[in-house]
Protein backbone atom coordinates (compact mmCIF):
# COMPACT_ATOMS: atom_id res chain seq x y z
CA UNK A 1 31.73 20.24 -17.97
CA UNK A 2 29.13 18.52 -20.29
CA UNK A 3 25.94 19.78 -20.18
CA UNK A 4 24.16 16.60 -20.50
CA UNK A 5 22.91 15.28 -17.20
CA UNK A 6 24.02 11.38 -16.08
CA UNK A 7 21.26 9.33 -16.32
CA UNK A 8 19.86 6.92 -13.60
CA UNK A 9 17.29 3.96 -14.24
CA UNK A 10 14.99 3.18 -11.87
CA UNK A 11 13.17 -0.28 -10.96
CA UNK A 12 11.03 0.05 -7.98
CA UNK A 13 8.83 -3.81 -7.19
CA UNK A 14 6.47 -4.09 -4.02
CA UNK A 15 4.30 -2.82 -1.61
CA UNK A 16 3.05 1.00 -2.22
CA UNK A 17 5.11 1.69 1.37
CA UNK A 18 8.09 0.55 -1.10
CA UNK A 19 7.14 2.87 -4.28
CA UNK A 20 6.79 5.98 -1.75
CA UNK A 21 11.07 5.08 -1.13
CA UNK A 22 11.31 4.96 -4.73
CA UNK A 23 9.39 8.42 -4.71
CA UNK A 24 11.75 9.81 -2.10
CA UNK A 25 14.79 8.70 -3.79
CA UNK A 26 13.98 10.06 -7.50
CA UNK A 27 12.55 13.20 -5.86
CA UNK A 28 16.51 13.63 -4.76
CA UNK A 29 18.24 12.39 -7.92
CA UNK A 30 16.37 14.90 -9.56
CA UNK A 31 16.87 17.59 -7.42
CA UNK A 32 20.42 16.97 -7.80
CA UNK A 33 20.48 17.36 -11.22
CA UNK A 34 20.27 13.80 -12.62
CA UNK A 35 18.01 12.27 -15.35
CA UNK A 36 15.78 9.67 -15.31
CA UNK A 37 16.80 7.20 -18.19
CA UNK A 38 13.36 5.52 -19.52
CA UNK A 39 15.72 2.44 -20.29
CA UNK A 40 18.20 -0.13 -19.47
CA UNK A 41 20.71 0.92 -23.08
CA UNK A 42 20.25 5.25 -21.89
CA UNK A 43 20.78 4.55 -18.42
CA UNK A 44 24.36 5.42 -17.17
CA UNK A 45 23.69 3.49 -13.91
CA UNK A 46 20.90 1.83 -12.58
CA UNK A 47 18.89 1.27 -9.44
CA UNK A 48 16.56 -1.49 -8.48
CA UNK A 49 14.14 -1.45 -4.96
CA UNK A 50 13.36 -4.95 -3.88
CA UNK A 51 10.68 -6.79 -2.67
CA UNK A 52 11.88 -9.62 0.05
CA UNK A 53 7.94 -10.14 2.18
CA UNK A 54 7.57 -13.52 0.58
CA UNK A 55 9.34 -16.18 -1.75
CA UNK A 56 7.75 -15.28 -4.65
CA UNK A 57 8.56 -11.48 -4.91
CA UNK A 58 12.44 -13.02 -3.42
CA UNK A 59 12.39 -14.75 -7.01
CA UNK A 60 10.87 -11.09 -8.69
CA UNK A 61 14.06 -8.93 -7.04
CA UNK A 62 16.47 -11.28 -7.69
CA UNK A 63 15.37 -11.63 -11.59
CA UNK A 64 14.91 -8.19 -12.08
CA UNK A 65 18.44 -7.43 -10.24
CA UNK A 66 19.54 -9.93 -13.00
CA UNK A 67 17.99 -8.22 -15.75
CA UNK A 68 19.87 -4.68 -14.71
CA UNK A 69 23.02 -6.32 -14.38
CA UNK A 70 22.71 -8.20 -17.92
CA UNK A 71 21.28 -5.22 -19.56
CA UNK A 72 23.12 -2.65 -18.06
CA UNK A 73 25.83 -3.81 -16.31
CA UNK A 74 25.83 -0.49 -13.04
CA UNK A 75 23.30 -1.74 -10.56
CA UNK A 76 22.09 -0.67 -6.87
CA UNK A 77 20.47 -2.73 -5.24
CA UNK A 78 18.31 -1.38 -2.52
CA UNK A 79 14.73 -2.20 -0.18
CA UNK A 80 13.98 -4.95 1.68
CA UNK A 81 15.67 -7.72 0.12
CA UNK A 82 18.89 -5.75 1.01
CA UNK A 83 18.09 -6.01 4.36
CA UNK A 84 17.77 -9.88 4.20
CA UNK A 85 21.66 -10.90 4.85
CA UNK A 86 23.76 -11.79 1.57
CA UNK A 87 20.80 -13.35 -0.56
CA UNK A 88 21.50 -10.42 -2.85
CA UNK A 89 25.84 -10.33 -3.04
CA UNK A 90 25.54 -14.01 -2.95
CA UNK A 91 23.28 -13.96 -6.00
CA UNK A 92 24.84 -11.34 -7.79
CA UNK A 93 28.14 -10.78 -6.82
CA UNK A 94 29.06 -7.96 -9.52
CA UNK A 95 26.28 -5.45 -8.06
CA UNK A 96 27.49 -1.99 -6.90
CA UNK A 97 25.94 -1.75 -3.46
CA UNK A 98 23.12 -3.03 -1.49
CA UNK A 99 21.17 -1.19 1.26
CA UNK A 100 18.17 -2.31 2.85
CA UNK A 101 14.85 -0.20 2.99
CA UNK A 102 14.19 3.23 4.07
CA UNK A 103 18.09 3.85 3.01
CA UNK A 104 17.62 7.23 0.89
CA UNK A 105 21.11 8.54 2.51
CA UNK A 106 22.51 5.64 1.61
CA UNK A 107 21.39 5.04 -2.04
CA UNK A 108 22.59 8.31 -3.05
CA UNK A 109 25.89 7.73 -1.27
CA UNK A 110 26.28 4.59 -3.81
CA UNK A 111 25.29 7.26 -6.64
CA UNK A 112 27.89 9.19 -5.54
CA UNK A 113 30.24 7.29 -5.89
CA UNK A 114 29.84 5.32 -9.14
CA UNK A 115 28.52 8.39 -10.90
CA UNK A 116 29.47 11.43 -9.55
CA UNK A 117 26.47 14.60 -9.07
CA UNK A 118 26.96 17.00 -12.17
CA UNK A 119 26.78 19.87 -10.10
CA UNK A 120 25.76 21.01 -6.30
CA UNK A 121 22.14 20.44 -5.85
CA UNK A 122 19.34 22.84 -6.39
CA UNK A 123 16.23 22.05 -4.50
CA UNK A 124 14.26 24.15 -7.33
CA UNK A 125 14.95 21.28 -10.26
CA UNK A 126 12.38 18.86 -7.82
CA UNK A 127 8.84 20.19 -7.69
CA UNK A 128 7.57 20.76 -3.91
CA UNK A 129 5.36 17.74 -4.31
CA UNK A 130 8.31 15.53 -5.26
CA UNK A 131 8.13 13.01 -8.35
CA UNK A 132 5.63 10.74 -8.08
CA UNK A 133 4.88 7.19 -9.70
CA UNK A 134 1.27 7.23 -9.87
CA UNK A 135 -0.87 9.05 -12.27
CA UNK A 136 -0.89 12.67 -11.44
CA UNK A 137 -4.87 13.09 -9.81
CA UNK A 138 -3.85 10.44 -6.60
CA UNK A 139 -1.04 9.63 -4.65
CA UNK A 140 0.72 7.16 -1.69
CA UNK A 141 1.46 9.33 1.70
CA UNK A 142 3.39 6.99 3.91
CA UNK A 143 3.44 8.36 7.42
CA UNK A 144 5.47 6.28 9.65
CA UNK A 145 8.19 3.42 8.51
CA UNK A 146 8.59 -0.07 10.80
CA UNK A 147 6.50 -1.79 13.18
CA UNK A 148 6.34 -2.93 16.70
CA UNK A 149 4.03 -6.03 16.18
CA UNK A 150 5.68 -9.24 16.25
CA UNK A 151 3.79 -11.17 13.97
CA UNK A 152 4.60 -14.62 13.43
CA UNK A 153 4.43 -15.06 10.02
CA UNK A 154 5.92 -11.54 8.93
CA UNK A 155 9.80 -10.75 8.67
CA UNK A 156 9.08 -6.74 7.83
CA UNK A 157 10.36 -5.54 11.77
CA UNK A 158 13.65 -7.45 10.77
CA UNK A 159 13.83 -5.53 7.84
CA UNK A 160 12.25 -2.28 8.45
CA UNK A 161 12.74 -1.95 12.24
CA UNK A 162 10.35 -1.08 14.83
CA UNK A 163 7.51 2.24 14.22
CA UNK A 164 8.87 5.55 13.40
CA UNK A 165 6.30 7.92 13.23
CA UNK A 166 6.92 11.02 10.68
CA UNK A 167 6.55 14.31 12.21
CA UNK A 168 3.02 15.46 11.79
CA UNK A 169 4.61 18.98 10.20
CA UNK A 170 6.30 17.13 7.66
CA UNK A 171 3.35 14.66 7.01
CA UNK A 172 0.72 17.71 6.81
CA UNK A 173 3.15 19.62 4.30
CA UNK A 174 3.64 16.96 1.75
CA UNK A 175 -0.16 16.41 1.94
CA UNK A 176 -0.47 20.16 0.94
CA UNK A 177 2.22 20.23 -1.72
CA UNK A 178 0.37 17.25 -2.83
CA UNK A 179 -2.68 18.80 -3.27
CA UNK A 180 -1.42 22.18 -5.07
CA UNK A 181 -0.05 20.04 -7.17
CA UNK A 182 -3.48 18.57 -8.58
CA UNK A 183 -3.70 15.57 -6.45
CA UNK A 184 -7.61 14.63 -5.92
CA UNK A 185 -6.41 11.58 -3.62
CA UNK A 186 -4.81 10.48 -0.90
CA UNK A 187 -3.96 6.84 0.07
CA UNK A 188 -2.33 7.13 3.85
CA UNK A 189 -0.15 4.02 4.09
CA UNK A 190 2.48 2.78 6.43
CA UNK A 191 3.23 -0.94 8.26
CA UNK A 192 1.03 -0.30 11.07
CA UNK A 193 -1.04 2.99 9.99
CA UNK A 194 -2.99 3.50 13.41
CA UNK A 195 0.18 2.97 15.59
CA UNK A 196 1.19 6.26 14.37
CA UNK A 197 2.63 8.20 17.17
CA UNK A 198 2.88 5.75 19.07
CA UNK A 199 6.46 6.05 19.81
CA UNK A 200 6.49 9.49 20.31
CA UNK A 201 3.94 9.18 23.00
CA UNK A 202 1.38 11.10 20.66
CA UNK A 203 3.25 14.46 21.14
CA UNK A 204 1.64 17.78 20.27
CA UNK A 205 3.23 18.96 17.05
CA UNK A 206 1.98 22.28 15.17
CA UNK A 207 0.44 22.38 11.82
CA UNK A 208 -0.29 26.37 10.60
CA UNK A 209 -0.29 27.82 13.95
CA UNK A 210 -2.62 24.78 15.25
CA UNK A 211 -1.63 22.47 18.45
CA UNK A 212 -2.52 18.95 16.48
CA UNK A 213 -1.48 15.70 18.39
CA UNK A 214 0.94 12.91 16.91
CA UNK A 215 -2.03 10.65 16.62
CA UNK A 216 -4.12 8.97 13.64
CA UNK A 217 -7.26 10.15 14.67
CA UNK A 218 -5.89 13.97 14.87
CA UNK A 219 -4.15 13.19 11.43
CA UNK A 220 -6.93 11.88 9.66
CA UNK A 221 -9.02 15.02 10.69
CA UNK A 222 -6.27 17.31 9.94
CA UNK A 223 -5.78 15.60 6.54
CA UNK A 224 -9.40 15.78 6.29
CA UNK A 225 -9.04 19.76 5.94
CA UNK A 226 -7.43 19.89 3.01
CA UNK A 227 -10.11 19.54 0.24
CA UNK A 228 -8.96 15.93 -1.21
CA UNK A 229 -10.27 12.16 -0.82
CA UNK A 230 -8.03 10.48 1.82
CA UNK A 231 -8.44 7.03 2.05
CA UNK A 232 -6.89 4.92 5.02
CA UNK A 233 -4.80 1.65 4.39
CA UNK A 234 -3.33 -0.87 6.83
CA UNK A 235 -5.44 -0.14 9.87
CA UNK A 236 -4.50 -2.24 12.77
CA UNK A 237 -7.67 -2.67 14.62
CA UNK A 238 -6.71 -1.05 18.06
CA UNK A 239 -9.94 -0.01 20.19
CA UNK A 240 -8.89 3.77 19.32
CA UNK A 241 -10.19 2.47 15.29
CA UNK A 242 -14.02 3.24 16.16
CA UNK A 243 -12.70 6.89 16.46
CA UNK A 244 -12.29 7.46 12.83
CA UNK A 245 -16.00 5.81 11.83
CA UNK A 246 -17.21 9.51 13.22
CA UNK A 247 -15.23 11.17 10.39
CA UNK A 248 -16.00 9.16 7.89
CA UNK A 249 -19.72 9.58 8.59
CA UNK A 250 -18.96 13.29 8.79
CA UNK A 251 -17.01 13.33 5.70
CA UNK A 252 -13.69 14.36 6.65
CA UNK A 253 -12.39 11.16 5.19
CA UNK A 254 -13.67 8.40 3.18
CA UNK A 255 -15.97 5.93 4.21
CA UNK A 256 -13.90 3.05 3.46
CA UNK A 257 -11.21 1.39 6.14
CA UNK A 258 -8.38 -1.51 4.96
CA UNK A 259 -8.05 -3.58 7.68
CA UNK A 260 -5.75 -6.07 7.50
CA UNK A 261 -7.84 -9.21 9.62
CA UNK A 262 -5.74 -12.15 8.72
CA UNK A 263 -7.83 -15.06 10.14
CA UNK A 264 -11.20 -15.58 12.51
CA UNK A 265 -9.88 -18.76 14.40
CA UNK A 266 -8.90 -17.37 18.19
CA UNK A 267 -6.19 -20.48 17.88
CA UNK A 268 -4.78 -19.59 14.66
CA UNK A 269 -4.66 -15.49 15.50
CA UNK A 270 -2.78 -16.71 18.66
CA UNK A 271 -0.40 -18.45 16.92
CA UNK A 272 -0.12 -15.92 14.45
CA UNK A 273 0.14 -13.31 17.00
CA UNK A 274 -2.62 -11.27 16.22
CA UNK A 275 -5.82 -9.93 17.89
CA UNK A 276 -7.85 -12.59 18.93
CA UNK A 277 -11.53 -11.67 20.01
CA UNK A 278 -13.54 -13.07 16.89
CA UNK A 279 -16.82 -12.45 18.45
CA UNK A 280 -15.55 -8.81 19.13
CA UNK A 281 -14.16 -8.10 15.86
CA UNK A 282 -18.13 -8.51 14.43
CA UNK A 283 -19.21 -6.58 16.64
CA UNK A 284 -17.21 -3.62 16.16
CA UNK A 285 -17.79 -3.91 12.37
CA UNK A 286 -21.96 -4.12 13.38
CA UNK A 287 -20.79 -0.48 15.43
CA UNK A 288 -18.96 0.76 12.75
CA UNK A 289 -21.43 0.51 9.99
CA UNK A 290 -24.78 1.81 12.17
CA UNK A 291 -22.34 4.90 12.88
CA UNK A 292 -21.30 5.36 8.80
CA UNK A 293 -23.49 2.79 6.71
CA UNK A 294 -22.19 3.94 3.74
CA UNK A 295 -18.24 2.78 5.07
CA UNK A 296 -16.48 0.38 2.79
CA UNK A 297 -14.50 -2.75 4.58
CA UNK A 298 -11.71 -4.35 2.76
CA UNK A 299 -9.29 -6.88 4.17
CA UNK A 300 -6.62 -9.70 3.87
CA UNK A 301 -6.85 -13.40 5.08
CA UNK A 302 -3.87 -16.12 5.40
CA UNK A 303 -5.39 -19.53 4.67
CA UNK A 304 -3.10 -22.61 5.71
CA UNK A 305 -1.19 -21.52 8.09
CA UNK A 306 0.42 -24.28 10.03
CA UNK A 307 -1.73 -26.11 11.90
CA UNK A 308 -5.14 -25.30 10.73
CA UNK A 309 -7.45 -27.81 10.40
CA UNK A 310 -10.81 -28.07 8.14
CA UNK A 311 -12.81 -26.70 10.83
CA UNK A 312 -10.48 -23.72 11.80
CA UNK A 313 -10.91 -23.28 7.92
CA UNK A 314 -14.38 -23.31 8.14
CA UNK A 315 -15.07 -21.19 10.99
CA UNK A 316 -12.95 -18.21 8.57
CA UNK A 317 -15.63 -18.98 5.64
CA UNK A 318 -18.23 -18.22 8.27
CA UNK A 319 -17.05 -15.44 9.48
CA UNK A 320 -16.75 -14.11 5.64
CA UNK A 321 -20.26 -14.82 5.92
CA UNK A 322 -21.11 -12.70 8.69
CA UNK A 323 -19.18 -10.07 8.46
CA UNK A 324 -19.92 -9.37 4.58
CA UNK A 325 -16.86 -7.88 3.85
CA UNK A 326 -17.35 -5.71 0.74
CA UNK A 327 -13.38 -6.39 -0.56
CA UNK A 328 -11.03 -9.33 0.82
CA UNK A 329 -7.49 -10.63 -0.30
CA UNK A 330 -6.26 -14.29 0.24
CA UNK A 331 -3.12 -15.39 0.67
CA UNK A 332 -1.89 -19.23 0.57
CA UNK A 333 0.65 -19.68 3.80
CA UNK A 334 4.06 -19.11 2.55
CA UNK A 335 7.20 -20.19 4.55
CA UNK A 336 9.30 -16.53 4.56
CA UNK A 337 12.78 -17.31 5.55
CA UNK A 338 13.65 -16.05 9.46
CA UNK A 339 9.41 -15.97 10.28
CA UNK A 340 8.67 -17.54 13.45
CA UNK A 341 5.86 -19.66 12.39
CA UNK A 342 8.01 -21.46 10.12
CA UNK A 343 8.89 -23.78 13.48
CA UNK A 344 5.60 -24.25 14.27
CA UNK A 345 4.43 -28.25 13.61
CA UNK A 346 2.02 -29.71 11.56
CA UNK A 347 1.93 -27.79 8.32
CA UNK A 348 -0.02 -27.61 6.06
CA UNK A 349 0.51 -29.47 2.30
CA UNK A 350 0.41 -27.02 -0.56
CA UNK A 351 -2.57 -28.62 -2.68
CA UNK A 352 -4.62 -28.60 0.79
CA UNK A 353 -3.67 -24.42 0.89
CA UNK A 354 -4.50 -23.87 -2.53
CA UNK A 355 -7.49 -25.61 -2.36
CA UNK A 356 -8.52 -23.82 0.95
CA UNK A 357 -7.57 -20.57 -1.54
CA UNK A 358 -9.69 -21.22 -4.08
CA UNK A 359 -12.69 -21.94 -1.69
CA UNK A 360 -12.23 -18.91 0.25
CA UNK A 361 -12.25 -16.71 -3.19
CA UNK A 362 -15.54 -18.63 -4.31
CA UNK A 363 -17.15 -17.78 -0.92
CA UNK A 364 -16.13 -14.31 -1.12
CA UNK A 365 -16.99 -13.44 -4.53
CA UNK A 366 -20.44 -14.57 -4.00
CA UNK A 367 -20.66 -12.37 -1.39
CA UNK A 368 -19.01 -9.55 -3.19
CA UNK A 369 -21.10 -10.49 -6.15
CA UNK A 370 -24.11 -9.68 -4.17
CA UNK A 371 -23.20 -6.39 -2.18
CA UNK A 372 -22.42 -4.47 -5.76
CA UNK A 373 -25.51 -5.58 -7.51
CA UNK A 374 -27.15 -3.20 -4.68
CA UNK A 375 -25.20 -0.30 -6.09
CA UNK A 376 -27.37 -0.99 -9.16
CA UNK A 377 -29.14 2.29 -10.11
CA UNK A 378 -26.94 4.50 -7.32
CA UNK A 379 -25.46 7.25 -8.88
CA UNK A 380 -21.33 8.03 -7.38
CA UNK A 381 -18.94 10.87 -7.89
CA UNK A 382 -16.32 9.07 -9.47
CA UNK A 383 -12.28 9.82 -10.36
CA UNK A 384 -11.42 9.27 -14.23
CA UNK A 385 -8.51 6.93 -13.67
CA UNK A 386 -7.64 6.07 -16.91
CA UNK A 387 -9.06 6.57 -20.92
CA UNK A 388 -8.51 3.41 -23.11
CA UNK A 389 -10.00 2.22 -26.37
CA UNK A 390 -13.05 0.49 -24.68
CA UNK A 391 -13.80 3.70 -22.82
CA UNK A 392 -13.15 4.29 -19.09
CA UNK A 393 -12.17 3.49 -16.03
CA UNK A 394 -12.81 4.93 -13.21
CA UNK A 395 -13.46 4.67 -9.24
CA UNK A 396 -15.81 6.14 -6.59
CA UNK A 397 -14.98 6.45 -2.94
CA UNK A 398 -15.54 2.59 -1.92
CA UNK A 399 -12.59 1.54 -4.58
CA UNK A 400 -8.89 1.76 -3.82
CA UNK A 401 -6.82 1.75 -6.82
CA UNK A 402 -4.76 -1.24 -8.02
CA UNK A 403 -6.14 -3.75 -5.75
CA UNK A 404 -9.98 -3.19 -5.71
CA UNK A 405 -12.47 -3.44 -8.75
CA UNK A 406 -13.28 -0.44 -11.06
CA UNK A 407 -16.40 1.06 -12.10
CA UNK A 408 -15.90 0.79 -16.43
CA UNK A 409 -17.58 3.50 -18.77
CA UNK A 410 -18.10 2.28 -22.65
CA UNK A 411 -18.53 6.30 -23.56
CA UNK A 412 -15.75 8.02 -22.59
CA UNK A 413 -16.36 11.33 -24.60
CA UNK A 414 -15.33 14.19 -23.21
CA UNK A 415 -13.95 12.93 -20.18
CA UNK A 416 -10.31 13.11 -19.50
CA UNK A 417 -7.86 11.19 -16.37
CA UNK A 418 -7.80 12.94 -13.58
CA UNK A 419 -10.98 14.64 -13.39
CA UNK A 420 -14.58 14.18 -12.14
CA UNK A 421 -17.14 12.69 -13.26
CA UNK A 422 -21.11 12.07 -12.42
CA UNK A 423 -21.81 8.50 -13.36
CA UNK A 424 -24.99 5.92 -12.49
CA UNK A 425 -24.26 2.21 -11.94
CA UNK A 426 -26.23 0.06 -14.84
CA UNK A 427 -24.37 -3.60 -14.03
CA UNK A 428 -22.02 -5.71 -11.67
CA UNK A 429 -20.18 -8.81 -11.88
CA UNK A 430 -18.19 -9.77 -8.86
CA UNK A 431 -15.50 -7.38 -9.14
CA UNK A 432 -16.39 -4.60 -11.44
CA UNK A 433 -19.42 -2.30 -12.02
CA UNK A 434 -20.59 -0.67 -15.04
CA UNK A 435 -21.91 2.73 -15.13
CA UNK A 436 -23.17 5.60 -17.49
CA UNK A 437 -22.47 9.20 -17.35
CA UNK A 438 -25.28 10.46 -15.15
């Protein structure tokens, strides 16, 4: 037998939920003995995870499928565009095999059979932590896969099926691993991250000897024990929300809650089928911050969804204006094949969306503009995230990675990625801070 390994290539597009399956899946090539090929020409076969949420990253999976297949020729297709019918065989018939998303059995299956394991598998040739995709000091912990809201502009239950909560044991020792392993952070992601265990009816489960209930608020504090940053994303606001403010005040986890709001018209969050209390959402985000003033708020918005009108529109910029978000996304309405709200009348035309867009991101970056020239002259524990000609860059506990600002160092001497750092904030734009070493 030749003692060079088959090599695999991997492609992994979308959400982090979507890189932790790509995680999963290399984790078992490589315990099974096969290489990763760091290109198309040294890969013996190759796989690609898709991205199907929205036209757009449709377009993305189905170029990057046709990339593979021109540069390689061997390619598995896998993730939620697999799950969306034949858009993928009817695209590209000459691909190996498609699964849909949360398929790891069924991915290495396909491996199997178009390029055979070199030898039986050895756990040992993974480390416990499993390989990762992100730099080394943080890292994505998905704890349940699905969803059980209907929402009418999403397609991800059709895709990803309804909430299946991870066992707590399992979640609690990849954490660990995670954390011998030199991770400094943790981003706890899933669909719907405080429905967890709600399927299992928040069972008891057992962590070290401990009773510790299937629930997000037992989670988070048992997470919270483990000497890293864990940082919550997705949080569906459910009442049982306001229980984690405590431990973020307290320190257990960090002050800083994604929660996902989508819109502040009661009309358009009914149509959308989403929480609908406005007045109440304010309120609870008053609550939250006399309980931890220090917490940071980030969320997503859908402008132009079908049906809303200029003053719908309006009432959204003035809730941006109350609420004072410190970080918010906006997203132009996209029509996702199979979404409900596609048959919905009176939609909106695209230059009206965009335009609604672009005055939703003016409105907000005043207002983020504003809340970071206060951190002016605060000094943060930060993570060195990366070391590049210009200096640094690096975050502090109110900035997720990849999707909020960073704070930028011009001296980078003698720091190095992955490690602490003691640094005072000198300047702000609406995005970014600058800092010195402190």
């Amino acid at each position: 037998m030749s003692s060079i390994p088959p090599k695999v290539g991997f492609v992994s597009l979308g959400c982090p939920k979507a890189l932790v399956d790509s995680e999963h899946i290399l984790t078992r090539l490589r315990a099974e003995g096969y290489a990763v090929a760091p290109s198309y020409q040294d890969a013996d076969l190759v796989i690609v995870n898709t991205c199907g949420f929205i036209d757009d990253a449709v377009e993305e999976s189905l170029d990057a499928i046709g990339e593979a297949l021109a540069e390689n020729g061997k390619v598995i297709v896998t993730g939620c565009l697999g799950a969306r019918g034949d858009i993928v065989k009817q695209t590209h018939p000459q691909v190996l095999a498609v699964t849909g998303p949360h398929a790891l059995q069924e991915v290495m299956g396909a491996v199997h059979t178009h390029l055979p394991a070199p030898h039986d598998p050895f756990t040992s040739l993974a480390p416990p932590q499993g390989v990762k995709l992100t730099p080394k000091h943080y890292a994505y912990l998905k704890i349940s896969e699905g969803c059980n809201h209907r929402c009418t502009f999403c397609i991800i239950p059709s895709m990803r099926g309804d909430l299946r909560s991870r066992p707590l044991h399992e979640v609690m020792q990849e954490a660990e691993n995670l954390g011998k392993s030199g991770v400094k952070e943790l981003l706890i992601i899933s669909q719907d991250t405080s429905a967890y265990g709600a399927d299992v009816r928040y069972r008891t489960a057992f962590w070290q000897g401990r009773p510790v209930k299937t629930h997000i608020t037992h989670l988070a504090r048992a997470l919270g024990g483990l000497g890293v940053w864990v940082r919550l994303h997705y949080v569906y606001p459910y009442p049982h929300v306001d229980d984690l403010i405590p431990l973020m005040a307290e320190g257990k986890v960090l002050p800083y809650l994604d929660v996902p709001l989508q819109h502040a018209s009661p009309r358009i969050l009914k149509a959308m089928k989403r929480p609908a209390n406005t007045e109440d959402t304010l309120a609870r985000i008053r609550r939250w911050r006399e309980v931890c003033p220090k917490i940071t708020l980030r969320s997503t918005f859908i402008v132009g969804f079908p049906g809303e009108t200029e003053a719908e529109f309006e009432a959204l910029l003035e809730f941006l204006h109350e609420a004072e978000l410190d970080r918010a996304g906006c997203f132009a309405y996209s029509p996702v094949e199979g979404a409900r709200a596609n048959a919905l009348p009176d939609h909106v035309p695209e230059e009206v969306k965009q335009e609604r867009r672009a005055r939703f991101m003016q409105a907000q970056a005043a207002i983020s503009r504003a809340k970071l020239q206060r951190r002016i002259g605060r000094t943060y524990a930060v993570l060195i995230d990366e070391i590049t000609g210009a200096g640094a860059s690096a975050r502090s506990v109110h900035e997720a990675p990849e999707i909020d600002g960073v704070i930028r160092l011009a001296d980078a001497r003698g720091l190095k990625a992955g490690e602490w750092a003691s640094v005072t904030i000198i300047a702000s734009d609406e995005h970014d801070l600058d800092a010195r070493l402190a």
